[in-house]
Protein backbone atom coordinates (compact mmCIF):
# COMPACT_ATOMS: atom_id res chain seq x y z
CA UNK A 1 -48.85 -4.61 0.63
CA UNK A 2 -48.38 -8.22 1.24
CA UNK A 3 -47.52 -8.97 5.10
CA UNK A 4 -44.39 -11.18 3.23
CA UNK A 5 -43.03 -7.91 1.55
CA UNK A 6 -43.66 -6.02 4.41
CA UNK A 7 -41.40 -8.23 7.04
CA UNK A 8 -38.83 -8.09 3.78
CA UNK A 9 -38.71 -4.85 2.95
CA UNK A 10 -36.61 -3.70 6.53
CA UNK A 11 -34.45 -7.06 6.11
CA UNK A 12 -33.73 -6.33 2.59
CA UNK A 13 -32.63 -2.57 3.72
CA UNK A 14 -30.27 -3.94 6.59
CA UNK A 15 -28.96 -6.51 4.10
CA UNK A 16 -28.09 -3.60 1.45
CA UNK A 17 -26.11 -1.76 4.61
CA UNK A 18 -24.52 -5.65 5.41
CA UNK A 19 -23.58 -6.04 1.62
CA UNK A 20 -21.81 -2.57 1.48
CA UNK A 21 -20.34 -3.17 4.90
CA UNK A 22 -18.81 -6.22 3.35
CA UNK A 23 -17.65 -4.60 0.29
CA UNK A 24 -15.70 -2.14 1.71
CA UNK A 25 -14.06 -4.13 4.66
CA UNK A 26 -12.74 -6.47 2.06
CA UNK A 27 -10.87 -3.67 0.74
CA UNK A 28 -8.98 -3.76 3.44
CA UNK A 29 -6.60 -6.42 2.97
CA UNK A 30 -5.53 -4.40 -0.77
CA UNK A 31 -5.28 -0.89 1.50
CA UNK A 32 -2.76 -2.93 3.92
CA UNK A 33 -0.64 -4.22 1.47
CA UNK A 34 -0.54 -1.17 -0.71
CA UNK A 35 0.41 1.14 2.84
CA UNK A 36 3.16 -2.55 3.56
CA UNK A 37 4.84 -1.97 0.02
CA UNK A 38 5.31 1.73 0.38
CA UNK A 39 6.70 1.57 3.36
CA UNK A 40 8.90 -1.16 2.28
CA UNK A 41 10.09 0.79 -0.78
CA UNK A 42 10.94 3.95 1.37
CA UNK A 43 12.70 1.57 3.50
CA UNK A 44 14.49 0.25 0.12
CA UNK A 45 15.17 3.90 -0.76
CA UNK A 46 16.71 4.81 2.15
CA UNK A 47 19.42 1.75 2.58
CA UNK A 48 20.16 2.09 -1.08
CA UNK A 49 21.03 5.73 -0.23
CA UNK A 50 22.84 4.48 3.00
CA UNK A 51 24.69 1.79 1.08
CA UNK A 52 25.63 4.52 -1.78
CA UNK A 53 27.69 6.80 1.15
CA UNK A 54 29.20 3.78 2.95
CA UNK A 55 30.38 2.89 -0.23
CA UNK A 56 32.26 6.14 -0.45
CA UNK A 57 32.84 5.86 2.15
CA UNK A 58 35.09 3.05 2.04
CA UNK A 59 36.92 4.31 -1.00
CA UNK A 60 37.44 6.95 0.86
CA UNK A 61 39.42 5.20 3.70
CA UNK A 62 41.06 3.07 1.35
CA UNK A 63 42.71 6.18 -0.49
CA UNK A 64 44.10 6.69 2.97
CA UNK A 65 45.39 3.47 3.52
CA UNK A 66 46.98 3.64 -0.10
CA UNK A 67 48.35 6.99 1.20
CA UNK A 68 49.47 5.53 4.27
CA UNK A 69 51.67 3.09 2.03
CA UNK A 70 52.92 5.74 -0.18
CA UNK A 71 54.19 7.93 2.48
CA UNK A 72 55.96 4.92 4.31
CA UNK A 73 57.84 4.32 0.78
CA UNK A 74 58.69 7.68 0.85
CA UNK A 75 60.31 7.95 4.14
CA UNK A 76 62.07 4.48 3.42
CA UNK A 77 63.21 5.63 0.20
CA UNK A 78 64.56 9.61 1.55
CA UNK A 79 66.65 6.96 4.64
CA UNK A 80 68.38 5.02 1.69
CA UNK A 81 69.41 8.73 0.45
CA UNK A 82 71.74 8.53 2.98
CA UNK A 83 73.24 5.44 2.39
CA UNK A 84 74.07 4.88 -1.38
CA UNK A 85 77.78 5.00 -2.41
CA UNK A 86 77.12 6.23 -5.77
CA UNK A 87 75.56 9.22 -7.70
CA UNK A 88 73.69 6.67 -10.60
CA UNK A 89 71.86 4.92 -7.40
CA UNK A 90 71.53 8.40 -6.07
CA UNK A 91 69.96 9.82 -8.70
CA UNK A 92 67.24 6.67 -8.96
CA UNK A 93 66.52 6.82 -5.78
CA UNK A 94 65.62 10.53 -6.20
CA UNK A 95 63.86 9.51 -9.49
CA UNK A 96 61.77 7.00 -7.64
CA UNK A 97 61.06 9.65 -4.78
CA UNK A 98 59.71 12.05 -7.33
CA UNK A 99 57.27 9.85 -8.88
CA UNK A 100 56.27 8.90 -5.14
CA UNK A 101 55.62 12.54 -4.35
CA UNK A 102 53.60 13.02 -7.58
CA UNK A 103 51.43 9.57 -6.77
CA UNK A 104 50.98 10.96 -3.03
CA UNK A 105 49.97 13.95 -4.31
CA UNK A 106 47.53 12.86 -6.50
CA UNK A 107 45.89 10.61 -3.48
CA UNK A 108 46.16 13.70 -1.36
CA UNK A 109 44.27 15.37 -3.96
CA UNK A 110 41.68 12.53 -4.73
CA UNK A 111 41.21 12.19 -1.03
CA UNK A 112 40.68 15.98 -0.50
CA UNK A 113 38.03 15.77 -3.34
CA UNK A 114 36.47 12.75 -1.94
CA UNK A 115 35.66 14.18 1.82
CA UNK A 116 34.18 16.93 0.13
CA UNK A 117 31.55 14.77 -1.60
CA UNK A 118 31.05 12.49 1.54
CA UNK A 119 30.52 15.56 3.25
CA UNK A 120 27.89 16.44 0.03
CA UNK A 121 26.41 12.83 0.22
CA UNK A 122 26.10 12.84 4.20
CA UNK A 123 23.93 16.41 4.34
CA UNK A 124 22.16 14.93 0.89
CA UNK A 125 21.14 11.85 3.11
CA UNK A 126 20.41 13.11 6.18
CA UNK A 127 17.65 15.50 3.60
CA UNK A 128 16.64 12.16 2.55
CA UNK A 129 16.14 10.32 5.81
CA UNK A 130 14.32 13.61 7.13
CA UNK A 131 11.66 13.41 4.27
CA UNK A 132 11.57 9.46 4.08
CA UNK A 133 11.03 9.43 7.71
CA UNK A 134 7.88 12.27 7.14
CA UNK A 135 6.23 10.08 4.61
CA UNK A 136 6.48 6.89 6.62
CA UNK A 137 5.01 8.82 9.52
CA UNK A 138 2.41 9.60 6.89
CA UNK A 139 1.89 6.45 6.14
CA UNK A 140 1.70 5.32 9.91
CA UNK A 141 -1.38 7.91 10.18
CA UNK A 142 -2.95 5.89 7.31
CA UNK A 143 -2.65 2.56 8.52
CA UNK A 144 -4.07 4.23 12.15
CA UNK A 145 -6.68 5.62 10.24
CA UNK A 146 -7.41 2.41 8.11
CA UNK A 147 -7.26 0.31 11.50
CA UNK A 148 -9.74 2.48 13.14
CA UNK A 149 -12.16 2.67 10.04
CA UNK A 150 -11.90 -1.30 10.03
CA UNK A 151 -12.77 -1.37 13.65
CA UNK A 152 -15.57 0.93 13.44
CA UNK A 153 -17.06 -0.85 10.33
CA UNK A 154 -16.66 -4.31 11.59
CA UNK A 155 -18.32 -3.30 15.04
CA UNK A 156 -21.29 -1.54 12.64
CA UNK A 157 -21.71 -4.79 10.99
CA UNK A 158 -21.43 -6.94 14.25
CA UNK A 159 -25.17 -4.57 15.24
CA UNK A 160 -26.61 -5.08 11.79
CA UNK A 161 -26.06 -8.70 11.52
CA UNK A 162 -27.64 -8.81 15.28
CA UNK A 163 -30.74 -6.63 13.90
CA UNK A 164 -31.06 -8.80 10.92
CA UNK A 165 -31.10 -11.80 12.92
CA UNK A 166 -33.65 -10.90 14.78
CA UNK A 167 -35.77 -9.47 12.17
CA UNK A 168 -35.36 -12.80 10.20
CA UNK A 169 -36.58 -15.02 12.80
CA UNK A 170 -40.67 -13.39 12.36
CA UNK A 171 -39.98 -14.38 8.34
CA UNK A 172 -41.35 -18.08 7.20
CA UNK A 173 -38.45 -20.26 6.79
CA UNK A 174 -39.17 -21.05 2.92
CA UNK A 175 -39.53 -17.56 1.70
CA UNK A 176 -36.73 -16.60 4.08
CA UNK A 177 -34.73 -19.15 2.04
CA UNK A 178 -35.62 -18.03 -1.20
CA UNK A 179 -35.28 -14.49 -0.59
CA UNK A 180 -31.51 -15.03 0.43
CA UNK A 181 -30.85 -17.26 -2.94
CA UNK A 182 -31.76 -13.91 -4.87
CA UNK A 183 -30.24 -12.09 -2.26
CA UNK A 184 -26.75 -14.06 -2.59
CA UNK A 185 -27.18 -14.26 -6.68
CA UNK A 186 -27.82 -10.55 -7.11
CA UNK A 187 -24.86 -9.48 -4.50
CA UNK A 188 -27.20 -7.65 -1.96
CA UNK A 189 -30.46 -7.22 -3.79
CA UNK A 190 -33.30 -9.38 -3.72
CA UNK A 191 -36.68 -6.90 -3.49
CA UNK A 192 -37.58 -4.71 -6.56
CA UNK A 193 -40.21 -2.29 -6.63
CA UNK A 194 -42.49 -2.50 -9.51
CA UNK A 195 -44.07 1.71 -9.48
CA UNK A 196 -46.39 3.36 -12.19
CA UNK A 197 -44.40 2.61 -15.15
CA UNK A 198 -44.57 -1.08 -14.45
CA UNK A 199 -40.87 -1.26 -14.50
CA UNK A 200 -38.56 -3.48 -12.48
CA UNK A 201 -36.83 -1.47 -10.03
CA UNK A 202 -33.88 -3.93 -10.02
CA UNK A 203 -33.02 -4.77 -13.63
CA UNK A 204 -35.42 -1.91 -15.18
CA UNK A 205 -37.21 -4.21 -17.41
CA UNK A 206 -41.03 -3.72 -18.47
CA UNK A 207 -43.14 -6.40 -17.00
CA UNK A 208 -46.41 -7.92 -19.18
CA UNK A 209 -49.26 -5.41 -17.56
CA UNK A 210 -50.50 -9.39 -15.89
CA UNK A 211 -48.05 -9.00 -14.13
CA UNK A 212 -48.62 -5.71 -12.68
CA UNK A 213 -52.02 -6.16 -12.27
CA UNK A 214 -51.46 -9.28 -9.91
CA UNK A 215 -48.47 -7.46 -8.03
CA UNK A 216 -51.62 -4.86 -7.65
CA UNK A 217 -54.15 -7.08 -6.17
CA UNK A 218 -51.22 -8.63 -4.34
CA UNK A 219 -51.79 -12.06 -5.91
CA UNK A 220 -48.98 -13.50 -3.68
CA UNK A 221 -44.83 -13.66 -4.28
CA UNK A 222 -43.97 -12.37 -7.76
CA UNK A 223 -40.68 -12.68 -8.59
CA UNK A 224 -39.36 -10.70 -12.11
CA UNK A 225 -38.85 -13.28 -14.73
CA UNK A 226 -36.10 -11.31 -15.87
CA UNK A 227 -33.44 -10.58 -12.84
CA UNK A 228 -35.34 -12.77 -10.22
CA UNK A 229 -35.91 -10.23 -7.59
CA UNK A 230 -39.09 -10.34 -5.50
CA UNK A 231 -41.48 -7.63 -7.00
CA UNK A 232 -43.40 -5.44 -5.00
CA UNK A 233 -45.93 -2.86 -6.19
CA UNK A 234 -45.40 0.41 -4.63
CA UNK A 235 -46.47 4.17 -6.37
């Protein structure tokens, strides 16, 4: 085997490791945002659930209020009892304190039927909060998880790129030049090993049997006419 291929051959394997390394910590970024807009829509879920009760809330205490009013009419209205002069403003007085009683009713009644479903909507949210609070703890595992993957990977690539340098510096500048055009063009691949078959180990092409034969008698750098890679015979 050419001395060339041979100072390749363990660059182009720490470059395939580099190249995944790569791949995968751009990922990242995506994994981030995807954990980011989760947690933002539990977040959304939750204050739309919180809004929902303090909304009921608020009808709720504005029942009373209306209430409040009714029941101050009332007693106003059972004090003028006392002081009309005739039975016709007597009887509409009691008229008009009958239809208050009804109405006051009715709010005690709506009331009544509304603290039951705050009390409904209160357990119902708490239930909510409870298992919205589980998944973003979930999701805080995750993004721990993601955070330490990214450190470990980028700290894995930090002692490749160190090896790689240092493996690159015994390789003549040209070649190491031209290997890294293929290298950059074919996204991590720029050796291809050329077996029995006489195939292309990159791009799986037959090569003419010439070229074979030189790759062989190792001729000098061969690159496939078809993909571009650096062939290298090897049974």
């Amino acid at each position: 085997m050419l001395k060339e291929i041979q100072q390749l051959l363990p660059l182009q394997e720490l470059d395939r490791q580099i190249y995944q390394l790569k791949s995968r910590l751009e990922e990242f970024p995506r994994l981030y945002q995807e954990i980011e807009a989760k947690r933002k829509g539990i977040d959304s879920e939750l204050e739309q659930a919180r809004k929902d009760l303090e909304r009921k809330k608020v009808a709720h205490k504005e029942l009373e209020v209306e209430l409040g009013k009714k029941e101050s009419d009332l007693r106003r209205l059972q004090g003028q009892l006392f002081q009309v002069k005739s039975n016709k403003e007597y009887t509409a007085l009691q008229d008009e304190i009958a239809v208050l009683k009804e109405e006051i009713s009715r709010l005690e009644d709506q009331i009544l039927t509304m603290l039951d479903e705050i009390e409904g909507e209160e357990a119902q949210f708490r239930g909510i909060k409870q298992e919205k609070d589980e998944e973003k703890k979930a999701l805080e595992g995750e993004l721990s998880a993601l955070r330490q993957e990214e450190a470990k990977l980028k700290a894995e690539l930090e002692g490749l790129l160190q090896r790689r340098n240092d493996l690159a510096k015994d390789v003549d500048k040209a070649l190491l030049e031209r290997y890294e055009r293929i290298l950059e063009h074919r996204g991590g691949i720029a050796l291809a090993r050329v077996g029995k078959d006489g195939v292309c180990g990159a791009c799986y092409r037959a090569l003419p049997p010439q070229v074979v034969n030189e790759l062989m008698l190792e001729k000098g750098i061969i690159q496939c006419e078809t993909c571009g890679c650096i062939l290298y015979y090897a049974e």
